[in-house]
C-alpha atoms as a PDB file:
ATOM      1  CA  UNK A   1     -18.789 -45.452   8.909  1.00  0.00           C
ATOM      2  CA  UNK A   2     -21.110 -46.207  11.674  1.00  0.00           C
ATOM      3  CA  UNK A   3     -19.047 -47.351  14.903  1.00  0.00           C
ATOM      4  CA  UNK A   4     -19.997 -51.100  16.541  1.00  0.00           C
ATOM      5  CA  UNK A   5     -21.410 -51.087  20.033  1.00  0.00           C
ATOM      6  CA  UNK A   6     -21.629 -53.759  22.443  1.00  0.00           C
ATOM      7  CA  UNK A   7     -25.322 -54.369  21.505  1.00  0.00           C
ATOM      8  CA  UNK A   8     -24.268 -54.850  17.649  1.00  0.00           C
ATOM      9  CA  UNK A   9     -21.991 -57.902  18.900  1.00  0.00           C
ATOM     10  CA  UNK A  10     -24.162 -59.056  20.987  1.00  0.00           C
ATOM     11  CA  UNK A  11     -27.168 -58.980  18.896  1.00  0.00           C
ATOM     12  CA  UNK A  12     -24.845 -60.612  16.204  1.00  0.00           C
ATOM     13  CA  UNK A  13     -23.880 -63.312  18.670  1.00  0.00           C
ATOM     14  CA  UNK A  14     -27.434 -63.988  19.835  1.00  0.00           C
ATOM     15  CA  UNK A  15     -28.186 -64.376  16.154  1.00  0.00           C
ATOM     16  CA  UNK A  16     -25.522 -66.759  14.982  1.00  0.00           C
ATOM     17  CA  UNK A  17     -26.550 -68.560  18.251  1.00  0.00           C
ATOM     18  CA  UNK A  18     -30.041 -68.671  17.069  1.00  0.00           C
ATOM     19  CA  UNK A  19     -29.182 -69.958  13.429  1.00  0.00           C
ATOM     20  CA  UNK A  20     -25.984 -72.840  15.116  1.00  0.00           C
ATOM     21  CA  UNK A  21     -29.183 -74.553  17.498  1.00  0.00           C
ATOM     22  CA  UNK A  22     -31.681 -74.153  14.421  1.00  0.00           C
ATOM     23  CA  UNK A  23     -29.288 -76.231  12.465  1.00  0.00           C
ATOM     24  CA  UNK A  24     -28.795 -73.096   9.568  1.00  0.00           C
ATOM     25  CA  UNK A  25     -26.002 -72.008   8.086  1.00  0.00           C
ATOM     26  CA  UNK A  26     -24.662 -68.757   6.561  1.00  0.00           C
ATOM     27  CA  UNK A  27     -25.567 -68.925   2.345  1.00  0.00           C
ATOM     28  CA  UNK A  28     -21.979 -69.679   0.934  1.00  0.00           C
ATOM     29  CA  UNK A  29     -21.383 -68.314  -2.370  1.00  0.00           C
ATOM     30  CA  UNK A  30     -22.148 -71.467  -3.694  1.00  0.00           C
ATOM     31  CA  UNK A  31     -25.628 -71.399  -2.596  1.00  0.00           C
ATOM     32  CA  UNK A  32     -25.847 -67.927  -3.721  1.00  0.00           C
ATOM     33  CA  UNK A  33     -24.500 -68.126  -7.158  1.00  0.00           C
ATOM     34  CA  UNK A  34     -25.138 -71.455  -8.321  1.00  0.00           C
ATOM     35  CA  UNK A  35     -24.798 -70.987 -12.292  1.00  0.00           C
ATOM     36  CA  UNK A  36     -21.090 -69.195 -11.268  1.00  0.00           C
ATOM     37  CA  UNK A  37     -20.290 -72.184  -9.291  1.00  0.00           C
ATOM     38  CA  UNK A  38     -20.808 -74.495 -11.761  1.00  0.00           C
ATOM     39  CA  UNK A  39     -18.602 -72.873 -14.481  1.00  0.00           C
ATOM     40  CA  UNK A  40     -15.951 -72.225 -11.863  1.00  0.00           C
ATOM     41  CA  UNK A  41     -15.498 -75.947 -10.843  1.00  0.00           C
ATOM     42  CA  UNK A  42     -15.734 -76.927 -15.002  1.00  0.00           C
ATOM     43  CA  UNK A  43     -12.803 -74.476 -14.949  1.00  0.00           C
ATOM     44  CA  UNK A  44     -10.940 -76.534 -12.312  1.00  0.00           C
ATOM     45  CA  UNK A  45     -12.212 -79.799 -14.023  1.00  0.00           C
ATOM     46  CA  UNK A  46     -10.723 -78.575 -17.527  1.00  0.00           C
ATOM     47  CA  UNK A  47      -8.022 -77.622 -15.897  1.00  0.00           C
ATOM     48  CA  UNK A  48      -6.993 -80.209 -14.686  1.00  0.00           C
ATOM     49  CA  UNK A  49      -7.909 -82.410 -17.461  1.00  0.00           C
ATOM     50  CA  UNK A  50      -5.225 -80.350 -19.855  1.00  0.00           C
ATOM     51  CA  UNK A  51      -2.431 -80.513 -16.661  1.00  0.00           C
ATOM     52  CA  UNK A  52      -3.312 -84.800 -17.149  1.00  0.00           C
ATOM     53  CA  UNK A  53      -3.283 -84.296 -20.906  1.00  0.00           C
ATOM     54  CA  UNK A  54       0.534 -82.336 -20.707  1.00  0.00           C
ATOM     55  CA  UNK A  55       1.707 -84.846 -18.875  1.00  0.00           C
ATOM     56  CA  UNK A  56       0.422 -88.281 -21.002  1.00  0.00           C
ATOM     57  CA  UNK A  57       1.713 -86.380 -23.931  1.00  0.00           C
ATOM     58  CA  UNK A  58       4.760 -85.347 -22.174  1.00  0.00           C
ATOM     59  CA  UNK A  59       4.337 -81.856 -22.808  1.00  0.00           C
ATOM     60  CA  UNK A  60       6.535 -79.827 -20.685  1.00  0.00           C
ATOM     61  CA  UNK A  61       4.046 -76.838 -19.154  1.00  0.00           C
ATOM     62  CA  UNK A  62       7.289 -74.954 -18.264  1.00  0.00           C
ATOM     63  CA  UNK A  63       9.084 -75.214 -22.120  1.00  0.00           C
ATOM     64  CA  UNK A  64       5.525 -74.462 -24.040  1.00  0.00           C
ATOM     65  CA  UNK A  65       5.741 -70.285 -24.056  1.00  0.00           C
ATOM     66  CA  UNK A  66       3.149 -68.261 -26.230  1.00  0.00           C
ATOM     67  CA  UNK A  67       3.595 -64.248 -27.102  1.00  0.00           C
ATOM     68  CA  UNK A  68       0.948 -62.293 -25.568  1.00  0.00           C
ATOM     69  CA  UNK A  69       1.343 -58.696 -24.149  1.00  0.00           C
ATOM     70  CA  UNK A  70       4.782 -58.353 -25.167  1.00  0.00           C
ATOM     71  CA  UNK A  71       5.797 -61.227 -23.279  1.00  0.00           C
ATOM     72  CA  UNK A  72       6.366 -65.097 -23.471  1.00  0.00           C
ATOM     73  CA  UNK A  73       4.191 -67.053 -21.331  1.00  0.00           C
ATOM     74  CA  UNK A  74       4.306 -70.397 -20.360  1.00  0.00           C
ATOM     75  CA  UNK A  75       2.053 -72.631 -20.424  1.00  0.00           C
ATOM     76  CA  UNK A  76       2.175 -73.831 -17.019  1.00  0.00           C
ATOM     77  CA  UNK A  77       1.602 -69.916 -15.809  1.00  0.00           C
ATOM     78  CA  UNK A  78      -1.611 -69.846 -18.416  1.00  0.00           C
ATOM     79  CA  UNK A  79      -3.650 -73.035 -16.481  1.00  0.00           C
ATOM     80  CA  UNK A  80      -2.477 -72.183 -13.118  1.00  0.00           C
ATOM     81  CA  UNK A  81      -3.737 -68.267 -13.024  1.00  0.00           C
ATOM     82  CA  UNK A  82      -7.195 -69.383 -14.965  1.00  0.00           C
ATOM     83  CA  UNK A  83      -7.139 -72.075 -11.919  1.00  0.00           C
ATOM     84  CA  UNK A  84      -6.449 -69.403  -9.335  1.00  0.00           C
ATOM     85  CA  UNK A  85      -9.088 -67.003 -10.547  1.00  0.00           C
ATOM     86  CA  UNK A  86     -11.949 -69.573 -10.934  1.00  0.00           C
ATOM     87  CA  UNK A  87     -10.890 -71.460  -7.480  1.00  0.00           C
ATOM     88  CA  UNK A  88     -10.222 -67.754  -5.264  1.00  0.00           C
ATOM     89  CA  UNK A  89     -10.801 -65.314  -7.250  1.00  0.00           C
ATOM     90  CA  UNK A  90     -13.968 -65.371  -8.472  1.00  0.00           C
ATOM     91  CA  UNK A  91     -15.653 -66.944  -5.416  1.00  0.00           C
ATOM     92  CA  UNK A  92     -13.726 -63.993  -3.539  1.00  0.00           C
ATOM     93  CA  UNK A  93     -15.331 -61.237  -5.310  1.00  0.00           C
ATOM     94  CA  UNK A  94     -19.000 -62.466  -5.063  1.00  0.00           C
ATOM     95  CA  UNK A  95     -18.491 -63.058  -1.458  1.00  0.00           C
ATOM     96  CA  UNK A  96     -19.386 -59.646  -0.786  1.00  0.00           C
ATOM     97  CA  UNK A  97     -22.571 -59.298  -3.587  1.00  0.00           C
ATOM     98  CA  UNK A  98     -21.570 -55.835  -4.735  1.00  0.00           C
ATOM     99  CA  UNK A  99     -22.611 -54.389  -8.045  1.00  0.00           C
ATOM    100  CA  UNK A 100     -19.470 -54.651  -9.857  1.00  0.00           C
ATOM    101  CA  UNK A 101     -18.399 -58.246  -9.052  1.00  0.00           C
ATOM    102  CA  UNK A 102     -19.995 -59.750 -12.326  1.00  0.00           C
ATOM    103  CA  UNK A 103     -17.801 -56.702 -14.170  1.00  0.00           C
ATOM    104  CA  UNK A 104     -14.494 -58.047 -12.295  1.00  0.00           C
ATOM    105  CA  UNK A 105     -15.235 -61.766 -13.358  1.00  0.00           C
ATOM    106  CA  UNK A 106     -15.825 -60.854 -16.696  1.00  0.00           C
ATOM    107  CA  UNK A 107     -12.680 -58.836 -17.298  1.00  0.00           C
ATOM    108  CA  UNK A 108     -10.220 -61.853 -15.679  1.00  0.00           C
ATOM    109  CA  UNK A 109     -12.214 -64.040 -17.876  1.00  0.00           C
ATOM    110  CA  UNK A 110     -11.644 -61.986 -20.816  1.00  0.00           C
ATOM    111  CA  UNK A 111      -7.384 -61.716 -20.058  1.00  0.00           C
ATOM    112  CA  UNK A 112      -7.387 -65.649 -19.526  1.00  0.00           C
ATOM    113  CA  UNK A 113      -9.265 -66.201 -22.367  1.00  0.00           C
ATOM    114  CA  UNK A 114      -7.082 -64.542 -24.146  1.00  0.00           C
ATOM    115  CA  UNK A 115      -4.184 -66.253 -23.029  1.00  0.00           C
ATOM    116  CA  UNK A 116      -5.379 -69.552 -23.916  1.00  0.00           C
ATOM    117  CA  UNK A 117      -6.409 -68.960 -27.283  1.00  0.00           C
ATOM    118  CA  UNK A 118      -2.947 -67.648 -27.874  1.00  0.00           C
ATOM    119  CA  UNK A 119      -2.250 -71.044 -26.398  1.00  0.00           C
ATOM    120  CA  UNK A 120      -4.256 -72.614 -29.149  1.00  0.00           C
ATOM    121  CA  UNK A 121      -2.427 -71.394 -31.751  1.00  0.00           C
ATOM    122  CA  UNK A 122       1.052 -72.842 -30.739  1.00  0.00           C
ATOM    123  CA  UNK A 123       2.474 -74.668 -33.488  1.00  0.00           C
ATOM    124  CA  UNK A 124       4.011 -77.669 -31.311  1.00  0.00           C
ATOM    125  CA  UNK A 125       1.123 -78.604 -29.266  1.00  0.00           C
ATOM    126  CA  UNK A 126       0.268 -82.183 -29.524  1.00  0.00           C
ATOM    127  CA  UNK A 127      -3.493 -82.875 -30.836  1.00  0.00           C
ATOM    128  CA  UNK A 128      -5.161 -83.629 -27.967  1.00  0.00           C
ATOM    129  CA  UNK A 129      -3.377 -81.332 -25.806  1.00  0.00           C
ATOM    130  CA  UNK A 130      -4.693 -78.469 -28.418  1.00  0.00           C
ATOM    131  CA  UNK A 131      -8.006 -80.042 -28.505  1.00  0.00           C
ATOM    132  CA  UNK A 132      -8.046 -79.547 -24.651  1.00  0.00           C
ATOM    133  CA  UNK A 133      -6.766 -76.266 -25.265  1.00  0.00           C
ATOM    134  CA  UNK A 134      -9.645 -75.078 -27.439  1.00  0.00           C
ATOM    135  CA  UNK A 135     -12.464 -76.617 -25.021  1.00  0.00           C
ATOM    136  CA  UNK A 136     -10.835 -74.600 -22.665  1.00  0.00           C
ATOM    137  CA  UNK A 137     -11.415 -71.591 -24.199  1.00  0.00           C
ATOM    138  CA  UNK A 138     -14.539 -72.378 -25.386  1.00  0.00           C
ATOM    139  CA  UNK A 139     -15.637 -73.168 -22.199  1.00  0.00           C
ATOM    140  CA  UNK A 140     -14.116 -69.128 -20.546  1.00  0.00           C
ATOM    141  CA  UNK A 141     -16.263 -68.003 -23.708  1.00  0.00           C
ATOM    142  CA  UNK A 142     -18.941 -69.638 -22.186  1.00  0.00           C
ATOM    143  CA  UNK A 143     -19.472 -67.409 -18.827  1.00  0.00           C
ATOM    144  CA  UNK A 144     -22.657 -67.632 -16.937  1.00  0.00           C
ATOM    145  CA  UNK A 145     -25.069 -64.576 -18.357  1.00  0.00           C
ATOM    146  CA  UNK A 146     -25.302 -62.021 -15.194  1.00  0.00           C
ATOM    147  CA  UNK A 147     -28.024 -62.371 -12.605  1.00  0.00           C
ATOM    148  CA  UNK A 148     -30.527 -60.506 -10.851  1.00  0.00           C
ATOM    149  CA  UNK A 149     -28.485 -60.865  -7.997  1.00  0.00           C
ATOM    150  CA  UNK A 150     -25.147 -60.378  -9.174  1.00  0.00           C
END
């Protein structure tokens, strides 16, 4: 690994300084990956819809458990890791653009995905709690096709 200098700092400052009094601004992962940031903030949005749902139907997140990989699982452990991985997660590994970030999305996707269809099958759901359910799935199904970039 190549060691910094003084002259790689400063050359970084004078840039930054350069891009603050042109009024630009570093590309956020946003701006880079706009089909990705889409689905991700659906993800929230669903997710958050089914958390309103649980609690109009008064579904107790904690008390709903599902089997999957030899273990119960609640429900409330389901939304909130599908929320963590499309709110940090996934915008975490594309911050860097390496070639194996789309592979890393995909395979939390697939585990979560997972989860909530095992979800969808629990017997004591309410209806539109298991309606929510199975958009939610539908939409993790529904992952943004890779990109050039990606």
């Amino acid at each position: 690994m190549k060691q910094r200098t003084l002259a790689d700092y400063v050359r970084a400052f004078i840039g930054a300084l350069g891009m603050t009094l042109r009024g630009e601004r570093i590309p956020t992962t946003a701006d880079r990956f706009p089909a990705y940031a889409a689905w991700w903030s659906e993800t929230l949005r669903r997710c958050d819809a089914l958390d309103k749902l649980c609690a109009d139907h008064a579904v107790d997140p904690l008390a709903v458990r599902v089997r999957a990989d030899g273990r119960a699982t609640a429900l409330r452990v389901i939304i909130d890791a599908v929320r963590f991985h499309a709110d940090t997660d996934y915008p975490t590994l594309f911050t860097r653009a390496g070639k194996y970030d789309y592979m890393g999305m995909v395979a939390l996707n697939l585990n979560d995905r997972f989860l909530v269809q095992r979800l969808s099958e629990h017997a004591d759901l309410p209806e539109p709690v298991r309606a929510a359910v199975i958009a939610l799935s539908d939409h993790l199904g529904a992952i943004p096709p890779q990109t050039e970039s990606a």
